[in-house]
Structure formats: structure tokens, C-alpha cells
PDB file of N, CA and C in Angstrom:
ATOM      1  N   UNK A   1       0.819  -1.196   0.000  1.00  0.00           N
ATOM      2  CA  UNK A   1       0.000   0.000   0.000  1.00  0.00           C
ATOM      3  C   UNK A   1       0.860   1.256   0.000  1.00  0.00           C
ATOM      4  N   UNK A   2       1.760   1.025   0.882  1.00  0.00           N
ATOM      5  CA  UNK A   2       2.719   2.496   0.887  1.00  0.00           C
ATOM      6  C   UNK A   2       3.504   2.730  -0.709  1.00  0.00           C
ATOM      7  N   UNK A   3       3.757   1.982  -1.189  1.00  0.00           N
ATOM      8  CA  UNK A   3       4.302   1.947  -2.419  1.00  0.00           C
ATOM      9  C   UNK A   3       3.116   2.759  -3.284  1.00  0.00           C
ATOM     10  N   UNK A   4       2.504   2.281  -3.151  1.00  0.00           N
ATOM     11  CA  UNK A   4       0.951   2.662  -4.787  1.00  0.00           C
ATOM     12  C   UNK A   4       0.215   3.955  -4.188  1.00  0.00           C
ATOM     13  N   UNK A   5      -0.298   4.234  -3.205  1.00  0.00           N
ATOM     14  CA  UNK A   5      -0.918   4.704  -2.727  1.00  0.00           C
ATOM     15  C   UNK A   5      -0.302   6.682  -2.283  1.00  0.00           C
ATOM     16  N   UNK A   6      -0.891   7.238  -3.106  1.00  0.00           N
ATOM     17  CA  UNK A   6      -0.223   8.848  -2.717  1.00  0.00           C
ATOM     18  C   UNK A   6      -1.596   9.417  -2.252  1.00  0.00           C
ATOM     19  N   UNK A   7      -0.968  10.312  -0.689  1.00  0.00           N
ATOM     20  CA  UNK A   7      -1.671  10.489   0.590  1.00  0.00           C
ATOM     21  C   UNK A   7      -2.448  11.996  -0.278  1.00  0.00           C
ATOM     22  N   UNK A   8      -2.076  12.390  -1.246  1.00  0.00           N
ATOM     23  CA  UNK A   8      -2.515  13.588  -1.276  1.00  0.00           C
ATOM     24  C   UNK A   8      -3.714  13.779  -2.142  1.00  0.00           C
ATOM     25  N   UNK A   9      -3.907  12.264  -3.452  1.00  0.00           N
ATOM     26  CA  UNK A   9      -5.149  11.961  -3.820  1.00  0.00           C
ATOM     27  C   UNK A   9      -6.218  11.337  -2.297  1.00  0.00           C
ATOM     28  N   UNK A  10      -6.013  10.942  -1.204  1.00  0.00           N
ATOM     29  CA  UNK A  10      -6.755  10.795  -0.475  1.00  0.00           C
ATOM     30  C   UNK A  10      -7.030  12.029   0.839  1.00  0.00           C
ATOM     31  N   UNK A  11      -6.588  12.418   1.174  1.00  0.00           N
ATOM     32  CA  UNK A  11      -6.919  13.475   2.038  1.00  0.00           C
ATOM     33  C   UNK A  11      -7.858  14.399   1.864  1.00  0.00           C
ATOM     34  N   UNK A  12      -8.232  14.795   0.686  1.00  0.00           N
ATOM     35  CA  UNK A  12      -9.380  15.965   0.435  1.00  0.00           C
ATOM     36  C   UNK A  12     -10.751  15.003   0.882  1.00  0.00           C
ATOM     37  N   UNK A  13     -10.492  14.035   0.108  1.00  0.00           N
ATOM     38  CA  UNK A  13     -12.006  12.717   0.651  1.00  0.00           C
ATOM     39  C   UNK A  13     -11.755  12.740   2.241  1.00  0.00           C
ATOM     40  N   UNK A  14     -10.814  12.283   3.168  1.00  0.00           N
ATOM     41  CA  UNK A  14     -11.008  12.154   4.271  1.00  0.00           C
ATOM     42  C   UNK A  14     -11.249  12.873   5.110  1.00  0.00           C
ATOM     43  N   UNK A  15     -10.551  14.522   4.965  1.00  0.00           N
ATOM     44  CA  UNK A  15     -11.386  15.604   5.708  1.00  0.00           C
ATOM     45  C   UNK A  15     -12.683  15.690   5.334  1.00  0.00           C
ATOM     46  N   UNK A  16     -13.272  15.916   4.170  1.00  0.00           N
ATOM     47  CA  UNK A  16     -14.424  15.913   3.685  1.00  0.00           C
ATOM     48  C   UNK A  16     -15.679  15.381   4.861  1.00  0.00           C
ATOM     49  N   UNK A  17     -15.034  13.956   5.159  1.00  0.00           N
ATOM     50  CA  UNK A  17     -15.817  13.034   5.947  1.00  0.00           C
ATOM     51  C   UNK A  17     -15.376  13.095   7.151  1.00  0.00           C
ATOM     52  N   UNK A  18     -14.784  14.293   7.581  1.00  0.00           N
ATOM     53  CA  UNK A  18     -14.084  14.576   9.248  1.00  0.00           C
ATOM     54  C   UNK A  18     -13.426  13.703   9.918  1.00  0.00           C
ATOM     55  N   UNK A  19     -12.646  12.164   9.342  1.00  0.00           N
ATOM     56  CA  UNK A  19     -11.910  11.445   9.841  1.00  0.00           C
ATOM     57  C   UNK A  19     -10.107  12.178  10.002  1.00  0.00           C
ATOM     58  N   UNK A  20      -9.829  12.951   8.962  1.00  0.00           N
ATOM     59  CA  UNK A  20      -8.977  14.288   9.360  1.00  0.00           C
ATOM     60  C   UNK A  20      -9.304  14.972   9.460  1.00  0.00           C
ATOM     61  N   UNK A  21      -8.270  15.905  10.242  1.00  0.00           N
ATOM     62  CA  UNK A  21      -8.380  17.364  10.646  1.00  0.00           C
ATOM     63  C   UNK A  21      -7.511  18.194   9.930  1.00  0.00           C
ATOM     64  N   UNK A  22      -7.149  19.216   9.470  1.00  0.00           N
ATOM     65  CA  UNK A  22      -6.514  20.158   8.919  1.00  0.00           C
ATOM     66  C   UNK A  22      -5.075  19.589   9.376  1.00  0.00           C
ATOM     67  N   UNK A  23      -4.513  19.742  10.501  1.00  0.00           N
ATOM     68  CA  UNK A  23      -3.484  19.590  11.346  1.00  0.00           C
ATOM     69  C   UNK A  23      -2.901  18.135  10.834  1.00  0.00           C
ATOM     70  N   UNK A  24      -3.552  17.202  10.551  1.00  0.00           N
ATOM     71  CA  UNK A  24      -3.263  15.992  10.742  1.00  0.00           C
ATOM     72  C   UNK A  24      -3.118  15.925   8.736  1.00  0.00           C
ATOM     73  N   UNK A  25      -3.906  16.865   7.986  1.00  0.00           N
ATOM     74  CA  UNK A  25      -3.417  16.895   6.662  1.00  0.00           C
ATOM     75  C   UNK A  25      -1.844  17.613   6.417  1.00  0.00           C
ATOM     76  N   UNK A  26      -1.595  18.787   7.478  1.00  0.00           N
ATOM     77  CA  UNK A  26      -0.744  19.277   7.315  1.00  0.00           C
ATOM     78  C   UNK A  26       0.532  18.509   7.497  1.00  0.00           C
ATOM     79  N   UNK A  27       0.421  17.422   8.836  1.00  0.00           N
ATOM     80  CA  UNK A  27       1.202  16.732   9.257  1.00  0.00           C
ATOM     81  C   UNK A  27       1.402  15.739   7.697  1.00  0.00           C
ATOM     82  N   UNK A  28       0.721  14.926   6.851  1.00  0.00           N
ATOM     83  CA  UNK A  28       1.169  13.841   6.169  1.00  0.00           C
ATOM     84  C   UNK A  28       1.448  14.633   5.283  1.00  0.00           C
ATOM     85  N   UNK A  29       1.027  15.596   4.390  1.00  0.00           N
ATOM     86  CA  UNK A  29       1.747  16.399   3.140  1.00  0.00           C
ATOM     87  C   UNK A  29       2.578  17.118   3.429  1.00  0.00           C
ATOM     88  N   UNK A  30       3.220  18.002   4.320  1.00  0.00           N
ATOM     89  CA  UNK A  30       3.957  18.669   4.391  1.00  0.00           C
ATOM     90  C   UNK A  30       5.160  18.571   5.551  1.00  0.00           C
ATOM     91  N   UNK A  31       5.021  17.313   6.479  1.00  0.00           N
ATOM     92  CA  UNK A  31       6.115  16.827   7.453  1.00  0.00           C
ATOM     93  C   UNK A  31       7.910  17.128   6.815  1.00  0.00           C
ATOM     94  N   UNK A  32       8.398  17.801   7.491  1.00  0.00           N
ATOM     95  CA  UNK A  32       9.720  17.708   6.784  1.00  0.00           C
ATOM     96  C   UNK A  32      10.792  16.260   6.959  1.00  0.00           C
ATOM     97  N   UNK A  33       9.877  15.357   8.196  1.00  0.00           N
ATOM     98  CA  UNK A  33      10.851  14.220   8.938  1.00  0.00           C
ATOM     99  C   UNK A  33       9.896  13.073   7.460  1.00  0.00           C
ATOM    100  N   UNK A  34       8.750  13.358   6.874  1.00  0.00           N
ATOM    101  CA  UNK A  34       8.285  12.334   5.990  1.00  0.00           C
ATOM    102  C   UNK A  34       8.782  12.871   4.468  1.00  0.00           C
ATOM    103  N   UNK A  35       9.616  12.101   4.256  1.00  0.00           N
ATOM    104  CA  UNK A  35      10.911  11.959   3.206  1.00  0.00           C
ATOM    105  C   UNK A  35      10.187  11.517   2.072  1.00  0.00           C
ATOM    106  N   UNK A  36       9.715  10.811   1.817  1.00  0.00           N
ATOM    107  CA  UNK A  36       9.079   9.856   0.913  1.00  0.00           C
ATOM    108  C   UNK A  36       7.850   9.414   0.739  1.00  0.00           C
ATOM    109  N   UNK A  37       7.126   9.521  -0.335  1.00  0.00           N
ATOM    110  CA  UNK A  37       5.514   9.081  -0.594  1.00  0.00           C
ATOM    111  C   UNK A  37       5.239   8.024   0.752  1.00  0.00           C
ATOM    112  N   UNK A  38       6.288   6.827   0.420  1.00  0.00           N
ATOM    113  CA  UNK A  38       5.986   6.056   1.686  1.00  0.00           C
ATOM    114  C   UNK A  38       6.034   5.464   3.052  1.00  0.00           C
ATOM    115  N   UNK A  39       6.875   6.843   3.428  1.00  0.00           N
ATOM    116  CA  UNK A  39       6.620   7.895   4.911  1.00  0.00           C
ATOM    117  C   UNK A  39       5.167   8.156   4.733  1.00  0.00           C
ATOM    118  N   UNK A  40       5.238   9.527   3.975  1.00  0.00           N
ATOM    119  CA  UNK A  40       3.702   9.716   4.232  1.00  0.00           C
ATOM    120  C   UNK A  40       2.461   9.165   4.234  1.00  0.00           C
ATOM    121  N   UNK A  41       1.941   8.136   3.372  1.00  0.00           N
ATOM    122  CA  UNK A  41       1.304   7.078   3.477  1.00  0.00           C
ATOM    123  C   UNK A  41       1.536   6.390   4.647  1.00  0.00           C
ATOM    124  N   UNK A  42       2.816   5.623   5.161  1.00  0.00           N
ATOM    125  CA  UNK A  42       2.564   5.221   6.446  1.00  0.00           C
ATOM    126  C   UNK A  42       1.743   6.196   7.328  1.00  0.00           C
ATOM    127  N   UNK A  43       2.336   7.548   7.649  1.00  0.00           N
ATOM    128  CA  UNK A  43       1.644   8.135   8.427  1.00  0.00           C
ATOM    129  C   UNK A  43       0.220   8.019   8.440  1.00  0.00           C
ATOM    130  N   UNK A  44       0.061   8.448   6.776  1.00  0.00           N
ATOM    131  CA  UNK A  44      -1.795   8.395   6.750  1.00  0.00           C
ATOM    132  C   UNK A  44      -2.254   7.077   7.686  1.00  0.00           C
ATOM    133  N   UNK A  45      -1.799   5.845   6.993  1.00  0.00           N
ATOM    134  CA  UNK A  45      -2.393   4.933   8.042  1.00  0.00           C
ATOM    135  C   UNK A  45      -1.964   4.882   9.465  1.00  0.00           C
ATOM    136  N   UNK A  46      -0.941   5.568   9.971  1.00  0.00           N
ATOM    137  CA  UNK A  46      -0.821   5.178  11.570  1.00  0.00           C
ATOM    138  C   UNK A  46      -2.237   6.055  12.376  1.00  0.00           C
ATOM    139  N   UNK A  47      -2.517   7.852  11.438  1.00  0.00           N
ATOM    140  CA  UNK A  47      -3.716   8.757  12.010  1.00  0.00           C
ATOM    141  C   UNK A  47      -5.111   7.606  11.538  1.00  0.00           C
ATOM    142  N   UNK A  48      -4.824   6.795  10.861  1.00  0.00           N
ATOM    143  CA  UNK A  48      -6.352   6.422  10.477  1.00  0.00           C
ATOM    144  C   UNK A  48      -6.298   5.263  11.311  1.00  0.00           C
ATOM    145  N   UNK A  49      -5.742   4.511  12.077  1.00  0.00           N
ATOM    146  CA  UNK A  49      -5.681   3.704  12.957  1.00  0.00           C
ATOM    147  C   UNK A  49      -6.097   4.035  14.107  1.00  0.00           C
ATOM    148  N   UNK A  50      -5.929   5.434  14.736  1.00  0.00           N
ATOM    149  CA  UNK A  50      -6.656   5.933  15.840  1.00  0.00           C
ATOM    150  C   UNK A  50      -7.751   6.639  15.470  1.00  0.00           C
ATOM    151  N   UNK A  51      -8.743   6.150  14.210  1.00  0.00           N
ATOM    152  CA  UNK A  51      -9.763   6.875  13.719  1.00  0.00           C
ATOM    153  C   UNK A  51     -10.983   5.953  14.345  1.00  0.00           C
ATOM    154  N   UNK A  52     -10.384   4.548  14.326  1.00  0.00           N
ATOM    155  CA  UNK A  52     -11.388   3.804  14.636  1.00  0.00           C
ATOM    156  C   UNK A  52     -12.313   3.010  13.735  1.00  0.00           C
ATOM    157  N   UNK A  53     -13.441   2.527  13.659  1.00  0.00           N
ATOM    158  CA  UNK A  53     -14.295   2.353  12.086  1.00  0.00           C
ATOM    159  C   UNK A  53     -14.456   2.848  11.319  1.00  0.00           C
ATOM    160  N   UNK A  54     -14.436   4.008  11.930  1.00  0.00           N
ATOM    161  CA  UNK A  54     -14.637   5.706  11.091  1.00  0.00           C
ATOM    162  C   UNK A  54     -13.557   5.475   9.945  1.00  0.00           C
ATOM    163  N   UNK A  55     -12.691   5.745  10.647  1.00  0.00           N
ATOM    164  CA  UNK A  55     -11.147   6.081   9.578  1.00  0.00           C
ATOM    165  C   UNK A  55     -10.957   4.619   8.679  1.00  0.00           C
ATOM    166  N   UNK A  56     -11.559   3.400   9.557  1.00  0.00           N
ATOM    167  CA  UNK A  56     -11.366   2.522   8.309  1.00  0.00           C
ATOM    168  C   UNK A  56     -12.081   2.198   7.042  1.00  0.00           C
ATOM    169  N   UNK A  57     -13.310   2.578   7.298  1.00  0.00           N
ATOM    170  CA  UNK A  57     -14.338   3.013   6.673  1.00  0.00           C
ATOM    171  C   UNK A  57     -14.029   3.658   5.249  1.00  0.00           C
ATOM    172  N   UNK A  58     -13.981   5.202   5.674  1.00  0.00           N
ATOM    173  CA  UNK A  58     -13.558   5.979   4.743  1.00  0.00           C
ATOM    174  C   UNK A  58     -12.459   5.776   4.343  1.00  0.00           C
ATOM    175  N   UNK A  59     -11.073   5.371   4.746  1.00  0.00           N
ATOM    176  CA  UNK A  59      -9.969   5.120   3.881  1.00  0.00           C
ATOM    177  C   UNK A  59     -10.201   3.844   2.986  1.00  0.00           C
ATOM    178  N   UNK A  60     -11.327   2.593   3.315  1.00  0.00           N
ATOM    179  CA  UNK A  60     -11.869   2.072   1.985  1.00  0.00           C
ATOM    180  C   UNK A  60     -12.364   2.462   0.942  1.00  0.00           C
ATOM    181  N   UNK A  61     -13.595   3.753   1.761  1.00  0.00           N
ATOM    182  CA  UNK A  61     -14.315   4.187   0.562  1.00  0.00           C
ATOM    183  C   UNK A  61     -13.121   5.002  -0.392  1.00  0.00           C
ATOM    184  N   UNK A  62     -12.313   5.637   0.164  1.00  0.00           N
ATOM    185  CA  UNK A  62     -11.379   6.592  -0.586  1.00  0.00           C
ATOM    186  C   UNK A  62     -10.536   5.807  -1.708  1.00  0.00           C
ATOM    187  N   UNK A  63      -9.825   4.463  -1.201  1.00  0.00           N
ATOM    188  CA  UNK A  63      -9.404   3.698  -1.971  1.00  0.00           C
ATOM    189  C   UNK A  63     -10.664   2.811  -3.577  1.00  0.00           C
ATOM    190  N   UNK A  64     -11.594   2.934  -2.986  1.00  0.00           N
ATOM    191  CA  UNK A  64     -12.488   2.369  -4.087  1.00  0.00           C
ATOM    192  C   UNK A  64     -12.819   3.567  -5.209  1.00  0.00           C
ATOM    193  N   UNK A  65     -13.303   4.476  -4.400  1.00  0.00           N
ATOM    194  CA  UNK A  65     -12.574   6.072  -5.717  1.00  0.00           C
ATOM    195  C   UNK A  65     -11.817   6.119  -6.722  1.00  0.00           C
ATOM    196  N   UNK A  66     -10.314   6.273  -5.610  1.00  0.00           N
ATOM    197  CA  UNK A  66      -9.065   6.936  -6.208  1.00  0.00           C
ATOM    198  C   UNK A  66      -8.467   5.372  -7.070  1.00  0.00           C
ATOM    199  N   UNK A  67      -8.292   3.896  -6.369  1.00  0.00           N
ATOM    200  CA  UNK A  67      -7.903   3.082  -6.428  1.00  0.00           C
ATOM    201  C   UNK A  67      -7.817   1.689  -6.531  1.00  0.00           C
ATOM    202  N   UNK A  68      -9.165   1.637  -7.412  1.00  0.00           N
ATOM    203  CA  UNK A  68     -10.533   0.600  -7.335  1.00  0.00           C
ATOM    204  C   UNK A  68      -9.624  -0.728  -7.386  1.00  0.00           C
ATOM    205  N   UNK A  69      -8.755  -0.940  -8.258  1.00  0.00           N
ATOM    206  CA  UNK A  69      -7.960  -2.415  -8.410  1.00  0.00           C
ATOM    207  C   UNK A  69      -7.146  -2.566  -6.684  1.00  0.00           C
ATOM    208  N   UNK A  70      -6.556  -1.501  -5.992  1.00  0.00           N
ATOM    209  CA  UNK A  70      -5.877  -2.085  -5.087  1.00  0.00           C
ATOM    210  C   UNK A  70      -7.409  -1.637  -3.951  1.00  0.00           C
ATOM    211  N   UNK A  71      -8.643  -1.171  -4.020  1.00  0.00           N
ATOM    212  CA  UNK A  71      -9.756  -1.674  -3.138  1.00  0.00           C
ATOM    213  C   UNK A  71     -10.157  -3.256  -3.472  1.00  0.00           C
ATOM    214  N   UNK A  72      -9.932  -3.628  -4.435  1.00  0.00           N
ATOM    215  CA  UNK A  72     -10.368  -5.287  -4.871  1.00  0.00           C
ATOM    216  C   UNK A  72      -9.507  -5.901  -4.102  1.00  0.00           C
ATOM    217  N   UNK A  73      -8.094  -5.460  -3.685  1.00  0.00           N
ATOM    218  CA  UNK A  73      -7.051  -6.502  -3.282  1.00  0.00           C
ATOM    219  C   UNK A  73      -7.503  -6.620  -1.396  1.00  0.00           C
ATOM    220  N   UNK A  74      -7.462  -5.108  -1.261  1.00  0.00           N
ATOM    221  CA  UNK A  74      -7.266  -5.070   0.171  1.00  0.00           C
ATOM    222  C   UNK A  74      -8.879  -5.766   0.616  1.00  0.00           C
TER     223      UNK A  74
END
């Protein structure tokens, strides 16, 4: 997932649906310690892990959107 997956086609969907917060977008796109697409993607999933159903929820629906072949996998 960290490989395929860029945090910045998903974030507008996940605030949208209030599982992020501004702060927590600012944190995965613009971190200076997240080096790499898949830094930031990890991050996305470590904030969507303390989202709860919520955050797992919507980071499916977001993936069936942006990423319909790797929503078939996961």
C-alpha cells in the first residue's frame, strides 16, 4: 500500500468526511521528517488507525474512488 498509494489523492475525501483534521493533513503532506511518498502514506495509516471504524471506513471508501484495483485486493 505504501508503495501505490499517494496520501494527497486521499486526504481531500477524508477531511471531507471529518476522519482528518486540517493539522493531521498538514502533518502527512507537508512533514519535513516524511521523506518519501511512503513515509507519508505510512503516516496516513498510523492517524487512520486511531480513527477507529470511522477512519477505516472511509480510507476504503477513498481507496475504491481513487484506487478501485488495489480496493479489490485489500
Amino acid at each position: 500500500l505504501c508503495r501505490v498509494i499517494t496520501p494527497a489523492k486521499l486526504t481531500p475525501y477524508l477531511r471531507q468526511c471529518k476522519v482528518l483534521d486540517e493539522q493531521d493533513e498538514d502533518e502527512i503532506l507537508n512533514s519535513l521528517l516524511l521523506h518519501t511518498k511512503a513515509n507519508r502514506t505510512s503516516r496516513l495509516l498510523d492517524i487512520l488507525r486511531t480513527k477507529e471504524e470511522r477512519g477505516y471506513v472511509a480510507f476504503l471508501e477513498s481507496l475504491e474512488f481513487y484506487y478501485p484495483e488495489m480496493y479489490k485486493v485489500v
